[in-house]
C-alpha atoms as a PDB file:
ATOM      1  CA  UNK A   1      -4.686  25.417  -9.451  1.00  0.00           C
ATOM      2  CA  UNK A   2      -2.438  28.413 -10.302  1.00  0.00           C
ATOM      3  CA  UNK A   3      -5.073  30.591 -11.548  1.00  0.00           C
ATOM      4  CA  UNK A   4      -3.382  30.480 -15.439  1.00  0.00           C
ATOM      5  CA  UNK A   5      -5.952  30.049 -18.583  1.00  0.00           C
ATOM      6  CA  UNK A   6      -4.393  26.854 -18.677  1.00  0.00           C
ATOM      7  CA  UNK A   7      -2.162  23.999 -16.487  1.00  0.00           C
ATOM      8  CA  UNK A   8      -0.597  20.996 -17.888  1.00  0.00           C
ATOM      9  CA  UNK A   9       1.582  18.591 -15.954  1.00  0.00           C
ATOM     10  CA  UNK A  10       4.945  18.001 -17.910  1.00  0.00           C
ATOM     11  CA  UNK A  11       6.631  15.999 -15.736  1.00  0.00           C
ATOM     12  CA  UNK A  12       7.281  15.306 -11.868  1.00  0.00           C
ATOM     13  CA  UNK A  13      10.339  14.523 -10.241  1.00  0.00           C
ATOM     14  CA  UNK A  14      12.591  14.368  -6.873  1.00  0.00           C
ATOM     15  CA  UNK A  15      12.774  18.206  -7.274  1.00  0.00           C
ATOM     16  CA  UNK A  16       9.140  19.681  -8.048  1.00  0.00           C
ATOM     17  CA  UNK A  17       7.148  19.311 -11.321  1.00  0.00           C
ATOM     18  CA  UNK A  18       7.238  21.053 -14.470  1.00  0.00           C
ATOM     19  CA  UNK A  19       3.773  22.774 -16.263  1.00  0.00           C
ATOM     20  CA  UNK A  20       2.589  23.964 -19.117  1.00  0.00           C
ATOM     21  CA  UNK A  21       0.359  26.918 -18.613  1.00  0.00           C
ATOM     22  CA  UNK A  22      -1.283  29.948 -20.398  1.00  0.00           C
ATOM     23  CA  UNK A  23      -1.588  33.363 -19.857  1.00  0.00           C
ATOM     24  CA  UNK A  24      -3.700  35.281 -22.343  1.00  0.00           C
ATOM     25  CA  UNK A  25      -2.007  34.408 -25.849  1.00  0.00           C
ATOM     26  CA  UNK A  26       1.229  33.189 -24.433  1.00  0.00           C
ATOM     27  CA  UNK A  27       2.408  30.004 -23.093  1.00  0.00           C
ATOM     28  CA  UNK A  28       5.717  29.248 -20.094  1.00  0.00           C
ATOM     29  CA  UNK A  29       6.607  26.928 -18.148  1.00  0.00           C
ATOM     30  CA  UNK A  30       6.029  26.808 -14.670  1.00  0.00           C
ATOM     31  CA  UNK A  31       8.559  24.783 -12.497  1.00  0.00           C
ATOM     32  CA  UNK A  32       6.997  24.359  -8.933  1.00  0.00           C
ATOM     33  CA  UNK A  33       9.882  23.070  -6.616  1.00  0.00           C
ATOM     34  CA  UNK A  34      10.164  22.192  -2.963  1.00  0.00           C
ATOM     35  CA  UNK A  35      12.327  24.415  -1.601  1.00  0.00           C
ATOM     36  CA  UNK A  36      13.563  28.454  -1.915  1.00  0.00           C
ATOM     37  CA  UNK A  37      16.826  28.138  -1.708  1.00  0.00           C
ATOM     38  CA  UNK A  38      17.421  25.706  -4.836  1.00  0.00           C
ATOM     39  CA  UNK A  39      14.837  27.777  -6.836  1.00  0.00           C
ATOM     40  CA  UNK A  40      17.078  30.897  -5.721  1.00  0.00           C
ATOM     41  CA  UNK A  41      20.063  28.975  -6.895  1.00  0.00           C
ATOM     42  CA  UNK A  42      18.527  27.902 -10.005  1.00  0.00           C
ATOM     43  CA  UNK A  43      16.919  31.585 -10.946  1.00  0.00           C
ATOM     44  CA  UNK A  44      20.550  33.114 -10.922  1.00  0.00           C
ATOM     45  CA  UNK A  45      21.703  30.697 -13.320  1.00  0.00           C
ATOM     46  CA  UNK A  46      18.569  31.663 -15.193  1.00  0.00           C
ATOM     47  CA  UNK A  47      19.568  35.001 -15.249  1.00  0.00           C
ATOM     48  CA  UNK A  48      22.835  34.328 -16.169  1.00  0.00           C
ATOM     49  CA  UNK A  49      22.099  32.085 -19.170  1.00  0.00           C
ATOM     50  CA  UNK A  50      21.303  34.774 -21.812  1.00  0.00           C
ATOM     51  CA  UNK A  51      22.394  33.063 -24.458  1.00  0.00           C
ATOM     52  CA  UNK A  52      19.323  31.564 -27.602  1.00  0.00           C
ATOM     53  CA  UNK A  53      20.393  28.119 -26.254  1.00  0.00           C
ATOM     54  CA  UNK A  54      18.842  28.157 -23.352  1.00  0.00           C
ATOM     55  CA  UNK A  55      14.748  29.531 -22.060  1.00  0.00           C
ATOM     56  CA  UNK A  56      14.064  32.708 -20.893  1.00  0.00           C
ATOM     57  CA  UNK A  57      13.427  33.803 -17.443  1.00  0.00           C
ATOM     58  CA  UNK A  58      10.300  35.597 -16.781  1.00  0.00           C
ATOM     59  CA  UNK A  59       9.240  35.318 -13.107  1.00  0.00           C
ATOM     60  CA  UNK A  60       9.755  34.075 -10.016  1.00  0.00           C
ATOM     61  CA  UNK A  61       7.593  33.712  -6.539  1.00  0.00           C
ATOM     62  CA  UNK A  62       6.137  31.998  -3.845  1.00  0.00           C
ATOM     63  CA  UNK A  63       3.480  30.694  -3.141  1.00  0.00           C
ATOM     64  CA  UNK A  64       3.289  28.453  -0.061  1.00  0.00           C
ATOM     65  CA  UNK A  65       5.529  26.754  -2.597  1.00  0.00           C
ATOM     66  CA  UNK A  66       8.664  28.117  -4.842  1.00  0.00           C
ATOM     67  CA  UNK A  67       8.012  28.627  -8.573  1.00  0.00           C
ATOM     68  CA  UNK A  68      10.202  29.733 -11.635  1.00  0.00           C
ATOM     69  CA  UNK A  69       8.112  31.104 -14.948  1.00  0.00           C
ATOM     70  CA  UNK A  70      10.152  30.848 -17.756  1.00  0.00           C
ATOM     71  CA  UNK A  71      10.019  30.829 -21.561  1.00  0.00           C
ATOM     72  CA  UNK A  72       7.691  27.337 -22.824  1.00  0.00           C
ATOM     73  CA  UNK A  73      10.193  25.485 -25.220  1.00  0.00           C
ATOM     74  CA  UNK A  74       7.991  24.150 -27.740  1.00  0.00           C
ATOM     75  CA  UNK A  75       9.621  20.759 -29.106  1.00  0.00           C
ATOM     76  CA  UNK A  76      10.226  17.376 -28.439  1.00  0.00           C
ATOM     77  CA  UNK A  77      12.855  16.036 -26.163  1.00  0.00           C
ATOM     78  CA  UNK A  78      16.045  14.605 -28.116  1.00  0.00           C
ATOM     79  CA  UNK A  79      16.918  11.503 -26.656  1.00  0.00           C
ATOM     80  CA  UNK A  80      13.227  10.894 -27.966  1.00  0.00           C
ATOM     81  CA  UNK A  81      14.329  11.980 -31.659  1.00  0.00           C
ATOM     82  CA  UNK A  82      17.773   9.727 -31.492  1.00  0.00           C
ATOM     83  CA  UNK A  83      15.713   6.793 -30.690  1.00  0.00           C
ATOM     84  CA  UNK A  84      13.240   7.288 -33.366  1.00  0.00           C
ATOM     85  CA  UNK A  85      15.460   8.542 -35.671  1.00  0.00           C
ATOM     86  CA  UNK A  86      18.473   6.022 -34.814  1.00  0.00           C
ATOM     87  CA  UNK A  87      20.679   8.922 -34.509  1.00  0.00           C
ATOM     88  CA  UNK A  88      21.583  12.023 -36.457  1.00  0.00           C
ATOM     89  CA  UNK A  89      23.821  12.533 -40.126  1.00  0.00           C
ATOM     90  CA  UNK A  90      27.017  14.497 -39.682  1.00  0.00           C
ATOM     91  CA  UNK A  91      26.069  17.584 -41.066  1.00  0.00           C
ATOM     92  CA  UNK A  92      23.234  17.998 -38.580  1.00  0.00           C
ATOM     93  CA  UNK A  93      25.033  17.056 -35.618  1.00  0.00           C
ATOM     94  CA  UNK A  94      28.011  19.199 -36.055  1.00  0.00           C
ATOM     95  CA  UNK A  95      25.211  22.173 -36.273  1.00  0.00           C
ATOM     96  CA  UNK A  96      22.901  20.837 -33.062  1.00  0.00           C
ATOM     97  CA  UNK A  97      27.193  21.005 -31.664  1.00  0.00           C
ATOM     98  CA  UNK A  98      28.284  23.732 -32.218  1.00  0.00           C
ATOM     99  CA  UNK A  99      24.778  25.249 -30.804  1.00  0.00           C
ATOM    100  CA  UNK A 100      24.996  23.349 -27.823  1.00  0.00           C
ATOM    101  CA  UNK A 101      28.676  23.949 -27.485  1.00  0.00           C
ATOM    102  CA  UNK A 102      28.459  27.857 -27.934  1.00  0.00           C
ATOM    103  CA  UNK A 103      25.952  27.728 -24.876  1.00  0.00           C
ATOM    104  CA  UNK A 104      27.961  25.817 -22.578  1.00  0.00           C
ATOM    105  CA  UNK A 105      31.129  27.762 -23.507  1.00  0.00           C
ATOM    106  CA  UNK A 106      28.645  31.055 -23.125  1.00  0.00           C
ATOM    107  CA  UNK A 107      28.058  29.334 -19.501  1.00  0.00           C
ATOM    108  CA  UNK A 108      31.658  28.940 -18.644  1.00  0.00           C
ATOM    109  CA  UNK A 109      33.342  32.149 -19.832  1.00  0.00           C
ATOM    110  CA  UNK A 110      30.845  34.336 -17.409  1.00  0.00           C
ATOM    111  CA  UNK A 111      31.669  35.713 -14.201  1.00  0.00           C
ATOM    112  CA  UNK A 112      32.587  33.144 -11.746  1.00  0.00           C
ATOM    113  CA  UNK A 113      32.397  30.697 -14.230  1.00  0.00           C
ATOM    114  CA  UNK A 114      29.344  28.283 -14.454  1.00  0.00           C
ATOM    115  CA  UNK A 115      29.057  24.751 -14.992  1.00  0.00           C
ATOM    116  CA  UNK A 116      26.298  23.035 -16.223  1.00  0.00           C
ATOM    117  CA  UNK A 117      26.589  20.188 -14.794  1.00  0.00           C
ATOM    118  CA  UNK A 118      23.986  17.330 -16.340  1.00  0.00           C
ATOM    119  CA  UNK A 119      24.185  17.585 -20.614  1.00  0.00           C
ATOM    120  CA  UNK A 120      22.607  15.186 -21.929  1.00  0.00           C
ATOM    121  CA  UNK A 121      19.972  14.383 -24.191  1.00  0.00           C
ATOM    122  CA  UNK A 122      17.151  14.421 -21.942  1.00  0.00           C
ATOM    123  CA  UNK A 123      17.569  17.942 -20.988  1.00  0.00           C
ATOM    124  CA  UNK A 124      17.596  19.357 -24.311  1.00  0.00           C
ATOM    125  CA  UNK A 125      14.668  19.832 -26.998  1.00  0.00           C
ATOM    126  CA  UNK A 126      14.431  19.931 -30.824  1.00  0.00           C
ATOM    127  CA  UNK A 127      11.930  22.431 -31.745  1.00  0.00           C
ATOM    128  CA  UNK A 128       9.312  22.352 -34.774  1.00  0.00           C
ATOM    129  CA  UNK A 129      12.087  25.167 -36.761  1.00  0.00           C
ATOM    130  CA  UNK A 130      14.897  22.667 -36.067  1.00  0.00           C
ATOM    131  CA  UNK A 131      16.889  24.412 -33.428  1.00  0.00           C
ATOM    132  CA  UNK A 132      17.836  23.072 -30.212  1.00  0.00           C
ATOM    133  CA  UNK A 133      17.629  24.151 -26.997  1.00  0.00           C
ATOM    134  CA  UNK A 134      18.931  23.038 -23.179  1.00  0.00           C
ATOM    135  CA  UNK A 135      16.936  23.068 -20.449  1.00  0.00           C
ATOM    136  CA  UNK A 136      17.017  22.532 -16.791  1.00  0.00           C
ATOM    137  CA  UNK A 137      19.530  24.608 -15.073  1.00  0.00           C
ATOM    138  CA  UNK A 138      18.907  22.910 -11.539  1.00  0.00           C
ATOM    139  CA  UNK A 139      22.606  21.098 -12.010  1.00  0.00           C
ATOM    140  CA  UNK A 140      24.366  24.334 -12.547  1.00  0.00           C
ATOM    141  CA  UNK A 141      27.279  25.741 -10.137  1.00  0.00           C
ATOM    142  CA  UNK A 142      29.540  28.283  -9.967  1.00  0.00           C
ATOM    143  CA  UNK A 143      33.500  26.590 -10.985  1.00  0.00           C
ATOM    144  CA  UNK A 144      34.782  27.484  -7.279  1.00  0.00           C
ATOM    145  CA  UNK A 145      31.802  25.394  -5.670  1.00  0.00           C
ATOM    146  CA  UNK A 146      31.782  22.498  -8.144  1.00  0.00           C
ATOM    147  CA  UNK A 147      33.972  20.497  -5.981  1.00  0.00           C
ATOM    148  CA  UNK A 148      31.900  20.684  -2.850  1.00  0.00           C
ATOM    149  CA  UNK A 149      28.904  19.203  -4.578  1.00  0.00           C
ATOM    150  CA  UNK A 150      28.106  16.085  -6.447  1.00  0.00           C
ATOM    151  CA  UNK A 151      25.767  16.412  -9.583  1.00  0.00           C
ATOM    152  CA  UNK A 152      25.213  14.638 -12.975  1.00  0.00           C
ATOM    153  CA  UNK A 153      24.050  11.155 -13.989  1.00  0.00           C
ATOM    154  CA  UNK A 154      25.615   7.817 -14.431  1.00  0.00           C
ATOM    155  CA  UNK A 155      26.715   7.064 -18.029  1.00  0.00           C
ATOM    156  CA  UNK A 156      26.706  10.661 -19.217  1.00  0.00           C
ATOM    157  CA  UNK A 157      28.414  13.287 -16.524  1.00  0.00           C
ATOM    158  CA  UNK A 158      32.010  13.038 -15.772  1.00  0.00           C
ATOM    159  CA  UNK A 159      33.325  10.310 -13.191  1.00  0.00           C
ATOM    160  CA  UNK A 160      34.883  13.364 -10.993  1.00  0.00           C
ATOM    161  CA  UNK A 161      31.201  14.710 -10.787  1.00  0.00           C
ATOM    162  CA  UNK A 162      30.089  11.454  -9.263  1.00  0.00           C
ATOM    163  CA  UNK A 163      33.243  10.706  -6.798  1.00  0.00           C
ATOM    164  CA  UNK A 164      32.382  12.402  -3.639  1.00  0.00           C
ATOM    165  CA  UNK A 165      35.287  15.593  -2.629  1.00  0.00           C
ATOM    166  CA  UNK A 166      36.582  14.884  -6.553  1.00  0.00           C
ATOM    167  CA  UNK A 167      37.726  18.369  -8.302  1.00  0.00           C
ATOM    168  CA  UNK A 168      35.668  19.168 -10.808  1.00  0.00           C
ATOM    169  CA  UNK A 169      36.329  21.776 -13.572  1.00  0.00           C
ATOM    170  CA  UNK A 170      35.005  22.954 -17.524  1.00  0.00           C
ATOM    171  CA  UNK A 171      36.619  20.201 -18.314  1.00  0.00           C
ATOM    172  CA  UNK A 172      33.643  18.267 -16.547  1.00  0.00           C
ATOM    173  CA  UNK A 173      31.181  19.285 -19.083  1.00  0.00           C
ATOM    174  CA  UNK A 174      33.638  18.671 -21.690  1.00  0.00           C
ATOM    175  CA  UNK A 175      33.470  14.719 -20.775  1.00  0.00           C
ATOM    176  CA  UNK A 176      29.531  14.810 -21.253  1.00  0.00           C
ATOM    177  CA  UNK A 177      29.793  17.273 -24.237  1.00  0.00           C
ATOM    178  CA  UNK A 178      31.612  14.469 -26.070  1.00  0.00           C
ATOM    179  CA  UNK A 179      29.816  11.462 -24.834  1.00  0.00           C
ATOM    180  CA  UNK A 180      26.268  13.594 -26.412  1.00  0.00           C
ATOM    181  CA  UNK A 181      27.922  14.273 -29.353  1.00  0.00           C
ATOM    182  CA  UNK A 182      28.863  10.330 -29.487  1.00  0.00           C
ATOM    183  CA  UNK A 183      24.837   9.536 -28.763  1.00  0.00           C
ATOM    184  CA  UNK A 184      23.417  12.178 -31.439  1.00  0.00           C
ATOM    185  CA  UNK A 185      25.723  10.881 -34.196  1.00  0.00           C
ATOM    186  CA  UNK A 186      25.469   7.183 -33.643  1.00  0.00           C
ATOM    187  CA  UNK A 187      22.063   6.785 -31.603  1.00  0.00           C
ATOM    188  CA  UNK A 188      23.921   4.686 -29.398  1.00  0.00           C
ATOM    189  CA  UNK A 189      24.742   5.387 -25.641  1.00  0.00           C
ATOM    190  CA  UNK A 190      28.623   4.830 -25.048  1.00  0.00           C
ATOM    191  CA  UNK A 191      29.339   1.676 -23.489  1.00  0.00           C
ATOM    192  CA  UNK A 192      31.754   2.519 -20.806  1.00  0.00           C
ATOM    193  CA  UNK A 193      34.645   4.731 -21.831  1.00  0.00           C
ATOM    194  CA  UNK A 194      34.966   3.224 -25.129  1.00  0.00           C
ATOM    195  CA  UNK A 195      33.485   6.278 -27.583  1.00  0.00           C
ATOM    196  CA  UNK A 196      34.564   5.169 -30.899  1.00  0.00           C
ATOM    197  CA  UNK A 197      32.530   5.874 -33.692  1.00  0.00           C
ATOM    198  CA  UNK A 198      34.661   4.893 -36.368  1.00  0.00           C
ATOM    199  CA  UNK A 199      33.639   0.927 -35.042  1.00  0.00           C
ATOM    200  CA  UNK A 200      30.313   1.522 -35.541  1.00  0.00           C
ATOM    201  CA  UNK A 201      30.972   3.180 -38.890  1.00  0.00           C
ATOM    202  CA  UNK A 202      34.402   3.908 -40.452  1.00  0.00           C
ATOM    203  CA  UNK A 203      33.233   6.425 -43.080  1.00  0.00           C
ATOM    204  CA  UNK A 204      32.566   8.921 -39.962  1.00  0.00           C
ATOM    205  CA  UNK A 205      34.491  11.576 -39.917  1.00  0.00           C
ATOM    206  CA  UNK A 206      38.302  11.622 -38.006  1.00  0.00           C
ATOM    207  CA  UNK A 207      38.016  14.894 -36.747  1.00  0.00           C
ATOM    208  CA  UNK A 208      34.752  14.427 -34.941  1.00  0.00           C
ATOM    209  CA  UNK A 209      36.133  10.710 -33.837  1.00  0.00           C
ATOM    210  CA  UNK A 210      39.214  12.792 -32.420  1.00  0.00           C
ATOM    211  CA  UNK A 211      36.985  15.181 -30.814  1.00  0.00           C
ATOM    212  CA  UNK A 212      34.960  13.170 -29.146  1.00  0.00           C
ATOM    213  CA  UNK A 213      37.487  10.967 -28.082  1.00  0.00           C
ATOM    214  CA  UNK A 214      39.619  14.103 -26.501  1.00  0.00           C
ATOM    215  CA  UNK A 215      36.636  15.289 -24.535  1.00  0.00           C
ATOM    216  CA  UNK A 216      35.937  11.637 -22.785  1.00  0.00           C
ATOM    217  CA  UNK A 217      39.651  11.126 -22.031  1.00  0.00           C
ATOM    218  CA  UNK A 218      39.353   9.786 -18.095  1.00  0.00           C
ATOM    219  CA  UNK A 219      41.403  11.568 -16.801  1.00  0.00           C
ATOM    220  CA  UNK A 220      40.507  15.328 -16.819  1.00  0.00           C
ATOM    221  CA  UNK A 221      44.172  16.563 -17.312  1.00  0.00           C
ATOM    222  CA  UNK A 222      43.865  14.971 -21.133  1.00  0.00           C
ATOM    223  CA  UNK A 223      40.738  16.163 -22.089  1.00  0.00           C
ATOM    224  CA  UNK A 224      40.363  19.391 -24.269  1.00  0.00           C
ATOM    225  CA  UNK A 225      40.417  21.719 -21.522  1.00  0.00           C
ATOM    226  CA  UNK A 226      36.937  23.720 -21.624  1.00  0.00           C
ATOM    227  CA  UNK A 227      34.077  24.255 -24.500  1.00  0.00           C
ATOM    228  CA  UNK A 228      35.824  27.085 -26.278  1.00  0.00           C
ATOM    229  CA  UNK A 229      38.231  25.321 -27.229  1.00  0.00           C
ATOM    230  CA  UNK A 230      35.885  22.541 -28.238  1.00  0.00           C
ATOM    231  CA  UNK A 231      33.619  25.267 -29.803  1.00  0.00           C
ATOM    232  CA  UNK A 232      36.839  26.508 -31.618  1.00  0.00           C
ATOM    233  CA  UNK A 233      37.597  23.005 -33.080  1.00  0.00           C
ATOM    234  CA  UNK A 234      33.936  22.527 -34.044  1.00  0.00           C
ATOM    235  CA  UNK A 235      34.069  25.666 -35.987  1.00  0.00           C
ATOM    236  CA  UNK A 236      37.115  25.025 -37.772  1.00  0.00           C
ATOM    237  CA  UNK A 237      35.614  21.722 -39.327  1.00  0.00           C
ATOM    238  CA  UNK A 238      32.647  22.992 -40.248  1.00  0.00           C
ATOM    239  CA  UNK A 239      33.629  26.422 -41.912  1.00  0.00           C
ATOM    240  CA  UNK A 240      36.618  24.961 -43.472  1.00  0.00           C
ATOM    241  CA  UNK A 241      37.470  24.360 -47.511  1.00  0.00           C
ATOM    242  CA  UNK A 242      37.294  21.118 -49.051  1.00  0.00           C
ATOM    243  CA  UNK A 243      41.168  21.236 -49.516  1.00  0.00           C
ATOM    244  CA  UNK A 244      41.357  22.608 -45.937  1.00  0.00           C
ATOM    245  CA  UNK A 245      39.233  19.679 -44.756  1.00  0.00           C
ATOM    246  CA  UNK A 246      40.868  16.622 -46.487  1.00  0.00           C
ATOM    247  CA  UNK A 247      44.047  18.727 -44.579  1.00  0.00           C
ATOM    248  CA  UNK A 248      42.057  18.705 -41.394  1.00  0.00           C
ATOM    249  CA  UNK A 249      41.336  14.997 -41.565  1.00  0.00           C
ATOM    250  CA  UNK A 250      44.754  13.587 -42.638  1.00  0.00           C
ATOM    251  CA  UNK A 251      45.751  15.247 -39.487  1.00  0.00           C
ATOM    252  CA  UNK A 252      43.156  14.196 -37.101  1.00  0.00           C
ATOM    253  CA  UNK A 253      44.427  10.371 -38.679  1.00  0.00           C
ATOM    254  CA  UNK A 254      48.201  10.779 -37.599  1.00  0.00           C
ATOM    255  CA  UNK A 255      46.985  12.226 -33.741  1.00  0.00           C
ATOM    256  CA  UNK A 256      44.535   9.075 -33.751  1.00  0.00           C
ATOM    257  CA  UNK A 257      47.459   6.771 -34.498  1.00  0.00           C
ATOM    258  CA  UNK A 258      49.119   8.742 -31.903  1.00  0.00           C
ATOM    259  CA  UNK A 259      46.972   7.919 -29.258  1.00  0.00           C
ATOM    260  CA  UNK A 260      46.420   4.557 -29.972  1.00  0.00           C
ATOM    261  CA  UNK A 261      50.228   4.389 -29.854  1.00  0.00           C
ATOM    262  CA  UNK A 262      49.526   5.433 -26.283  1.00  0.00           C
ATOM    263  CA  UNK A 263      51.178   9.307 -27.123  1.00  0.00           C
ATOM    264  CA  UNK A 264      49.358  11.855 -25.062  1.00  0.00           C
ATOM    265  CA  UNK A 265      48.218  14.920 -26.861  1.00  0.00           C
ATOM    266  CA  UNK A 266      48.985  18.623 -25.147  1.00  0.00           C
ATOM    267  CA  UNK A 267      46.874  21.745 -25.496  1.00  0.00           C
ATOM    268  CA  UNK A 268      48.103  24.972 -25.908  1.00  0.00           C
ATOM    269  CA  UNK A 269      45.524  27.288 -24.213  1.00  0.00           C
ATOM    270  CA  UNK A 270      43.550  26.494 -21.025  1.00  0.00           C
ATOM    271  CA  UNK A 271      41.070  29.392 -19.460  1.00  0.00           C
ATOM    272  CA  UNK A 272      41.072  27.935 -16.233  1.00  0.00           C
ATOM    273  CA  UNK A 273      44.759  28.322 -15.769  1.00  0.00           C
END
């Protein structure tokens, strides 16, 4: 069909279909989609991602269709692994979290600022070595055209990315950054807003319950303000002492009690402002 050693069908959708396919010793994927324009739009985000999270770009053309070669991901998807697995232990979600987090912050700290748009476990794939990567730029926008165009899913994207003219920001993928992190550790989609883990299981840890109950605040202006600053709190959890952590999680207790109090919680450093 494309004149590749080989061609295998990944997946179809409302946008094009995905392939497998080999050239010589080497293996990409092949996205075919139905228009120039979004595979233009979706090739500069491409370009832009260099960063281990997310695939390589290798080619683009056309070819009475549009098509974008790019680095094969080897893996399996990870909504697929939560399900079979019934979710992930602390320790390895705080490192699939701070990977994923480090690429979306990568995302939003580069020129113009990019938003990704659609995390969620679907899009991203745990390879054979244990790593994970994110896939499926097609989502992404530049933060001064966010606003003017809707993008996400129901259940995992912010509800500004879904309300038509609604201002969306970093903050946006903050909101779906913590309701992931909520799926990978429990293997349970949130319900709603309510993103508790400590009801499913109080032995989890306070700082991540904090964490992920900062980034899925409704309203955007009480969220934790962009991924560094999530990346930053990640970090300082999981590099921390013993002492330093037992520190770390008395405190995350008192802001808990705090906001269930119905105190709001202030940040000191924004990168949009």
């Amino acid at each position: 069909m494309f004149g590749y050693d080989e061609e295998v069908l990944i997946r179809s959708g409302a946008f094009g279909s995905v392939f497998r396919v080999k050239k010589g010793d080497e293996y990409f994927a092949l996205k075919e989609m139905k228009g120039k324009k979004l595979r233009d739009r979706e090739v500069t985000f491409l370009k832009a991602a260099d960063h281990p999270l997310f695939p390589k770009f290798v080619d683009s053309y056309d070819e009475g269709l549009s098509y974008i070669l790019e680095e094969f991901i080897w893996g399996n998807p990870l909504d697929e692994c939560i399900e079979r697995r019934g979710g992930f232990a602390q320790p390895e979600c705080m490192r699939f979290a701070i990977s994923i987090a480090d690429g979306i912050a990568y995302l939003q700290q580069a020129e113009g600022g990019i938003l990704f748009r659609d995390l969620k476990a679907e899009n991203l794939i745990l390879q054979p070595d244990g790593e994970i990567r994110l896939c499926d730029l097609g989502a992404a926008c530049f933060l001064d055209d966010a606003s003017s165009t809707g993008a996400g899913t129901v259940g995992a994207s912010a509800p500004e990315q879904l309300q038509a003219g609604a201002a969306q920001g970093m903050y946006s993928d903050v909101y779906a950054f913590g309701k992931l992190l909520y799926h990978m550790l429990t293997g349970k989609r949130a319900a709603g807003g309510d993103v508790s883990i400590k009801k499913i299981d109080p032995s989890y840890s306070s700082n991540m319950e904090l964490i992920i109950r900062q980034c899925c605040m409704e309203k955007p202006e009480d969220r934790i303000p962009d991924m560094y600053n999530v990346l930053q709190r990640l970090v300082d959890v999981a590099t921390c002492t013993p002492r330093e952590y037992v520190k770390l999680e008395k405190n995350a207790e008192r802001v808990l009690k705090e906001m269930d109090a119905g105190k709001s919680v202030s940040f000191s450093r924004n990168i949009q402002a």
